[in-house]
Protein backbone atom coordinates (compact mmCIF):
# COMPACT_ATOMS: atom_id res chain seq x y z
CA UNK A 1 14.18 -6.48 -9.02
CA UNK A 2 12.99 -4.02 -11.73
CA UNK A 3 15.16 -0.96 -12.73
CA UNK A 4 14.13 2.35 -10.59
CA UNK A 5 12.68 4.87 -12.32
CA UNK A 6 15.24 7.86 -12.62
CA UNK A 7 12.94 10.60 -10.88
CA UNK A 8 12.07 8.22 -7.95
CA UNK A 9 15.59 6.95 -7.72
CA UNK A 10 16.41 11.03 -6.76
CA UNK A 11 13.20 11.39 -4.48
CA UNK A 12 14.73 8.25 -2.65
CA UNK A 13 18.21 9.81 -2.25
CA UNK A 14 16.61 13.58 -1.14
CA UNK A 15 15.08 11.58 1.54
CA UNK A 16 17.65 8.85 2.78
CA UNK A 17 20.70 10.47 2.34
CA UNK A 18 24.25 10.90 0.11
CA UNK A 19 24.63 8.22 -2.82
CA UNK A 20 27.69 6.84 -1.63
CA UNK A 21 26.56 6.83 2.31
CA UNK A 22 23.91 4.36 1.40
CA UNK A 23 23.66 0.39 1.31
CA UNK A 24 20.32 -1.03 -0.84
CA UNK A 25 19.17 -4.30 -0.38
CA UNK A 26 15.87 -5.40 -3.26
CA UNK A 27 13.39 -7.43 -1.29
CA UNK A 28 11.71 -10.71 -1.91
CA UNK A 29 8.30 -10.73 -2.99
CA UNK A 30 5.50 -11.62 -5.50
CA UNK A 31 5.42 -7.74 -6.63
CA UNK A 32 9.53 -7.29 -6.54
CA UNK A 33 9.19 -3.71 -6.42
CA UNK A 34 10.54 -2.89 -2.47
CA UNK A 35 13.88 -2.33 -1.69
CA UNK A 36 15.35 -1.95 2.14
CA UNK A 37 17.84 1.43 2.54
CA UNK A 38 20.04 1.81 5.33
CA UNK A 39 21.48 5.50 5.28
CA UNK A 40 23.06 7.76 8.25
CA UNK A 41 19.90 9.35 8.26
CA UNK A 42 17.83 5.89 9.71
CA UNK A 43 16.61 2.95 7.33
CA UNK A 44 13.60 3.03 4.86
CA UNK A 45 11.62 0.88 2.75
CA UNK A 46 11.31 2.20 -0.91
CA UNK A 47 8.15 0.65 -2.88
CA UNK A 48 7.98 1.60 -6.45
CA UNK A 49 5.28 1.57 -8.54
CA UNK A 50 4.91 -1.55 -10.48
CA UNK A 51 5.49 -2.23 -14.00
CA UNK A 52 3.54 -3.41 -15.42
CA UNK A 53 0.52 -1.66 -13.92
CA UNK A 54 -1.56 -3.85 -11.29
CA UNK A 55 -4.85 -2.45 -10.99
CA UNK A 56 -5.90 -0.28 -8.00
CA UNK A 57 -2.03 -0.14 -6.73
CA UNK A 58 -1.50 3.64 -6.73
CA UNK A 59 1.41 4.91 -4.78
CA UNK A 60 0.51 8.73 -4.45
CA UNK A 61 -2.97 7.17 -2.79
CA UNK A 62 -1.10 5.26 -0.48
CA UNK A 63 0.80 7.68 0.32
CA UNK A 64 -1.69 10.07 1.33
CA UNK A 65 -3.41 7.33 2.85
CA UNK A 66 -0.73 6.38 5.34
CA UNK A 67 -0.51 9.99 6.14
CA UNK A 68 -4.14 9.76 7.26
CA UNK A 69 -2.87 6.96 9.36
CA UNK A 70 0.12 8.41 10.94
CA UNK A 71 -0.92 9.18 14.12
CA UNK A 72 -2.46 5.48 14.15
CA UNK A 73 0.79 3.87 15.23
CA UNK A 74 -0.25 1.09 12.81
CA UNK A 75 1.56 1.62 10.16
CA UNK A 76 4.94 3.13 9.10
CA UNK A 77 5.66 6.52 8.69
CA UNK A 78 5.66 8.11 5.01
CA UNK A 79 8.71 10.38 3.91
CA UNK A 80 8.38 10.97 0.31
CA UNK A 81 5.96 10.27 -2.21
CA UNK A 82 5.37 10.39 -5.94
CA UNK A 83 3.78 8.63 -8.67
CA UNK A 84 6.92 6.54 -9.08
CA UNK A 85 7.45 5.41 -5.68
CA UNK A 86 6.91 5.99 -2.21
CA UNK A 87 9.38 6.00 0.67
CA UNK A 88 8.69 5.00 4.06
CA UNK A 89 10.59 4.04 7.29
CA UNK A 90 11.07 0.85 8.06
CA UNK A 91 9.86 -1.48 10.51
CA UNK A 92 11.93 -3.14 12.45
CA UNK A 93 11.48 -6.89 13.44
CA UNK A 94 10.54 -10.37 11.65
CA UNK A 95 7.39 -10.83 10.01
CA UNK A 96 5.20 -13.41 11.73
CA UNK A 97 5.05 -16.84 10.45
CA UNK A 98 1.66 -19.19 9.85
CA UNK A 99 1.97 -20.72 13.19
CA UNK A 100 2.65 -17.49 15.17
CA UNK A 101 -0.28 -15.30 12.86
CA UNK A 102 -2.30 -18.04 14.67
CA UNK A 103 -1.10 -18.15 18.20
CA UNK A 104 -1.46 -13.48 17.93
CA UNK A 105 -4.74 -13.48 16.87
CA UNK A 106 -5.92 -11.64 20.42
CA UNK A 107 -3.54 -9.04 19.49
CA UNK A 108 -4.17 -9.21 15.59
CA UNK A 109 -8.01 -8.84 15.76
CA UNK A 110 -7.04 -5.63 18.26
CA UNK A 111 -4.87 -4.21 15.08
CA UNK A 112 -7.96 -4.77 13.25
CA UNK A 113 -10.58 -2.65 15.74
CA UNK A 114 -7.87 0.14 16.00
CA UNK A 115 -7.82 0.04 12.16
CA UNK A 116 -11.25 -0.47 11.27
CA UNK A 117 -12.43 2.86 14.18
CA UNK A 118 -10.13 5.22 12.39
CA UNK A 119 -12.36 7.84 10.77
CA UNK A 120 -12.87 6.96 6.59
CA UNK A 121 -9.77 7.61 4.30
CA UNK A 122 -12.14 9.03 1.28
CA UNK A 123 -10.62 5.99 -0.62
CA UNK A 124 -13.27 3.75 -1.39
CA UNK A 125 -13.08 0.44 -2.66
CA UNK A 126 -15.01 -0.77 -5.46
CA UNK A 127 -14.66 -4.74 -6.03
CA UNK A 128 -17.15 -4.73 -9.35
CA UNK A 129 -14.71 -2.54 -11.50
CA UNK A 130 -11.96 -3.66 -10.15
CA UNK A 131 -12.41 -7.30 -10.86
CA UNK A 132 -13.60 -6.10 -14.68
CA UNK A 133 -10.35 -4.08 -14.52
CA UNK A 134 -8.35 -7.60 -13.81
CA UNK A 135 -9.95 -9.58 -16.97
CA UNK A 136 -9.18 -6.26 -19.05
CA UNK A 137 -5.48 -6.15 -18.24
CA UNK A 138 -4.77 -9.69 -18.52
CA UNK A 139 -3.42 -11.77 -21.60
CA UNK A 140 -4.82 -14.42 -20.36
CA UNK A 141 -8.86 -15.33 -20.21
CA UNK A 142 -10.87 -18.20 -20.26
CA UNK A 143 -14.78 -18.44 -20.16
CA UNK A 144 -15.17 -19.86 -16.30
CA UNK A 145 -13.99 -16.52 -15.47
CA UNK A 146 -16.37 -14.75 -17.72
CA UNK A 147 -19.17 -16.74 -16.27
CA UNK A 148 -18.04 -16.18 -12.71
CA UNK A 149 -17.51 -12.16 -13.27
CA UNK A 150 -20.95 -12.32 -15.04
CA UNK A 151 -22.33 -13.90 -12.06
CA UNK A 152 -21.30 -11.63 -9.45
CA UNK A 153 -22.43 -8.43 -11.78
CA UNK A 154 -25.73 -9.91 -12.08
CA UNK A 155 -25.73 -10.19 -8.26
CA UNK A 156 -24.42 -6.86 -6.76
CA UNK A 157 -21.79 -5.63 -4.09
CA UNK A 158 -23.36 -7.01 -0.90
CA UNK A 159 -24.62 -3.54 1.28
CA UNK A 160 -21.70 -2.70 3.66
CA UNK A 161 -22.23 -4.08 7.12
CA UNK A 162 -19.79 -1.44 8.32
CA UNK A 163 -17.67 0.54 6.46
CA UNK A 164 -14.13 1.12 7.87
CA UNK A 165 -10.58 1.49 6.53
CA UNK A 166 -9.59 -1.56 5.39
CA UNK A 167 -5.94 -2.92 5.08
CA UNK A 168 -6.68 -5.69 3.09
CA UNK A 169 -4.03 -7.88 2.65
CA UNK A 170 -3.82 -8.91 5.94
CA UNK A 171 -1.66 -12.01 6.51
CA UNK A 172 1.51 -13.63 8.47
CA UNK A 173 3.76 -12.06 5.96
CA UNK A 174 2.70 -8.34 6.12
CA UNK A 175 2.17 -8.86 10.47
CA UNK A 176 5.56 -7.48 12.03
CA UNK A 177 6.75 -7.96 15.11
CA UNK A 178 8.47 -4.89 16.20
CA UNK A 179 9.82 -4.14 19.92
CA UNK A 180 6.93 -1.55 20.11
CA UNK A 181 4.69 -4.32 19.20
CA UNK A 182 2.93 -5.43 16.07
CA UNK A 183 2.75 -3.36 12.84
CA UNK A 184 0.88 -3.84 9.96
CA UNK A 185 3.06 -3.44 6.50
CA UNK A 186 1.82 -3.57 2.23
CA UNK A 187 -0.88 -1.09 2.56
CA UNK A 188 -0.59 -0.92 -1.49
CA UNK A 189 -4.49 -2.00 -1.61
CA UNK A 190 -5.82 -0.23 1.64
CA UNK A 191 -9.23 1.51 1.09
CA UNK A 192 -12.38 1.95 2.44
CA UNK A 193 -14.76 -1.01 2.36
CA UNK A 194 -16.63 -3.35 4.74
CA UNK A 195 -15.18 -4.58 7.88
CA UNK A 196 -16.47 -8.44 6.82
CA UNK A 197 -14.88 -8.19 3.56
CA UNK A 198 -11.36 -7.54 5.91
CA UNK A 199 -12.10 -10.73 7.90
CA UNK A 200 -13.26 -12.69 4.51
CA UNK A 201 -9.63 -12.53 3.61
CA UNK A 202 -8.03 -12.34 6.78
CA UNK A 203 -9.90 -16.20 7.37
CA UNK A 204 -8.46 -16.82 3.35
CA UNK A 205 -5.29 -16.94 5.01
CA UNK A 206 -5.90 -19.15 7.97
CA UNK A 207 -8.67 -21.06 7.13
CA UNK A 208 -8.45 -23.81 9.86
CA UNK A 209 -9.34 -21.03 12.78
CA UNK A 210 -12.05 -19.40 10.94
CA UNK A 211 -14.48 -19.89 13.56
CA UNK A 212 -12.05 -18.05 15.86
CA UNK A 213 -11.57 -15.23 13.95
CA UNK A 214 -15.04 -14.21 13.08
CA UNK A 215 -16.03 -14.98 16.97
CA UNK A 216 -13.38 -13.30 18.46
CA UNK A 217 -13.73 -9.91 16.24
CA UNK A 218 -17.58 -9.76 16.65
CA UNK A 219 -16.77 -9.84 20.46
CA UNK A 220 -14.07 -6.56 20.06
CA UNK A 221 -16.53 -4.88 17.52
CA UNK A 222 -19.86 -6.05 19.60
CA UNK A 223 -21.12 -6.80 15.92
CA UNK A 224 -23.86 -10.13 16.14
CA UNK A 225 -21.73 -13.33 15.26
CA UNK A 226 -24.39 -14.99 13.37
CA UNK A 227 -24.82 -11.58 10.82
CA UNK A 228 -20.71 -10.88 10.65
CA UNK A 229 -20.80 -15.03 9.54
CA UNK A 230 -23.32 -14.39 6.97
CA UNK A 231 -21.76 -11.22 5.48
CA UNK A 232 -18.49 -12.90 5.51
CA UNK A 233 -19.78 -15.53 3.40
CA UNK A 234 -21.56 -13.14 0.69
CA UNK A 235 -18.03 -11.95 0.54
CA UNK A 236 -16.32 -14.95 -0.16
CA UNK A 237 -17.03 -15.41 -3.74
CA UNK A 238 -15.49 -12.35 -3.92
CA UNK A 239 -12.38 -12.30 -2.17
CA UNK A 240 -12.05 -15.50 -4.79
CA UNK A 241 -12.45 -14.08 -7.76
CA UNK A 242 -10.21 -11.42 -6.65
CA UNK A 243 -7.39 -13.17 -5.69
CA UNK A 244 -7.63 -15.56 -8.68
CA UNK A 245 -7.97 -12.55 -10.63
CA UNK A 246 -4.65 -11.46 -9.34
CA UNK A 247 -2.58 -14.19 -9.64
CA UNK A 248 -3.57 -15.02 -13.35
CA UNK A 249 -3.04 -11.16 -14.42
CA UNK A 250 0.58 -11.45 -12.60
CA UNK A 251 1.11 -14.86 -13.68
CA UNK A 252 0.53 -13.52 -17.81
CA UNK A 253 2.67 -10.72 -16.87
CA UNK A 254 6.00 -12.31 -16.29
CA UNK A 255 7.58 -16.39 -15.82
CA UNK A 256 7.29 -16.90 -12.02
CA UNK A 257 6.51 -20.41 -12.20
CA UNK A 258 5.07 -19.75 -8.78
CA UNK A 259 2.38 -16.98 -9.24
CA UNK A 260 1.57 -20.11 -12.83
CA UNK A 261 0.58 -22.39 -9.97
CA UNK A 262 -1.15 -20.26 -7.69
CA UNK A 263 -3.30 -18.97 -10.31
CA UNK A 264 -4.24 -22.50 -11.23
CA UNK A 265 -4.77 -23.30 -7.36
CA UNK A 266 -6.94 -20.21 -7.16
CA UNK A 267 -9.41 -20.82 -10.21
CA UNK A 268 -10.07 -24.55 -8.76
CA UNK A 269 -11.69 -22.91 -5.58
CA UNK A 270 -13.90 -21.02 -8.18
């Protein structure tokens, strides 16, 4: 867990409580920048804002974001933001595992229709900078990532099939099962973008029922299965580079063995 920055470390304690009247508990993860507060005054989730810089995560944007979204019920609710760090309340209940993001996906794909008919955030997201962004940042570069950015410049953004608020990074981990129900959590890359580029990595995470997903969410969003199958798959390329992106820019920015091998997993799918 990295060290708080000073000024969030007092926006966190103006909005959970007295120093001494609070427990802190730093959370696993690939960023390491959450930690879990229980206070008198309820528990929280603070999220800091990484350091070293990953691109697009912005923690004033999310903020505002979720604020857009509070009245969604999808999300939790935002207490305090600031260019440091944000502080949210947390949600209660166990995140859903591989099998279990499986067996939900009736109720997941209607999180994704109440998500994707809220009205636009004003956040758009861009993949074409954003990927350049990635091989920028990143100590580490090789030439079949030149040749596949080049490749997807050359080609274009496919043209939205829908444009909707997007959560995207949509996967067992981040699904919550809550006594209210199921909440969506990590909205550190939500933005505006197209619905099939949401399901392109939702399906990234459970390949085998790909087939489901897409049928089952043109069904709720009476979108034509056979175009929502060939966006998706315009997407794809995408979603890869992004994600490979990702993990190699992580992977040269600290000595997680893990985030090492996932970037070397990712760039084979490339």
């Amino acid at each position: 867990m990295h060290r708080i920055n000073p000024v969030f470390q007092r926006i966190i304690q103006q909005a959970t409580g007295e120093p001494g009247k609070v427990s802190t508990i730093p959370l696993a993860g690939l960023t390491g920048h959450s930690q879990k507060i229980v206070s008198s005054c309820g528990t929280f989730i603070a999220r800091a804002a990484p350091q070293p810089a990953i691109p697009f995560v912005d923690r004033q944007r999310e903020f505002r974001l979720l604020r857009k979204m509070r009245a969604s019920g999808l999300a939790p609710q935002p207490v305090a933001g600031h260019r440091q760090g944000i502080v949210l309340t947390w949600c209660a209940g166990d995140a859903l595992d591989e099998q279990r993001f499986s067996q939900q996906r009736p109720q997941i794909v209607a999180l994704l229709r109440q998500l994707h008919q809220q009205p636009l955030t004003g956040y758009r997201l861009q993949l074409l900078p954003l990927l350049w962004r990635y091989w920028q940042l990143s100590p580490q570069r090789h030439h079949r990532w030149l040749r596949a950015l080049r490749r997807l410049t050359q080609q274009g953004e496919p043209q939205p099939l829908r444009l909707a608020p997007l959560h995207m990074d949509l996967h067992a981990g981040n699904v919550i099962q809550s006594p209210e129900g199921l909440c969506l959590i990590d909205w550190e890359y939500a933005a505006d973008g197209d619905v099939a580029l949401e399901l392109a990595a939702v399906c990234a995470s459970d390949p085998q029922h790909q087939t489901d997903w897409l049928a089952e969410y043109a069904a709720a969003m009476q979108l034509p299965l056979p175009v929502l199958v060939q966006q998706v798959r315009r997407w794809q390329p995408w979603l890869r580079l992004l994600m490979a992106s990702w993990y190699q820019l992580r992977a040269g920015q600290g000595d997680d063995d893990t985030l090492h091998q996932l970037a070397r997993q990712s760039w084979e799918q490339i």
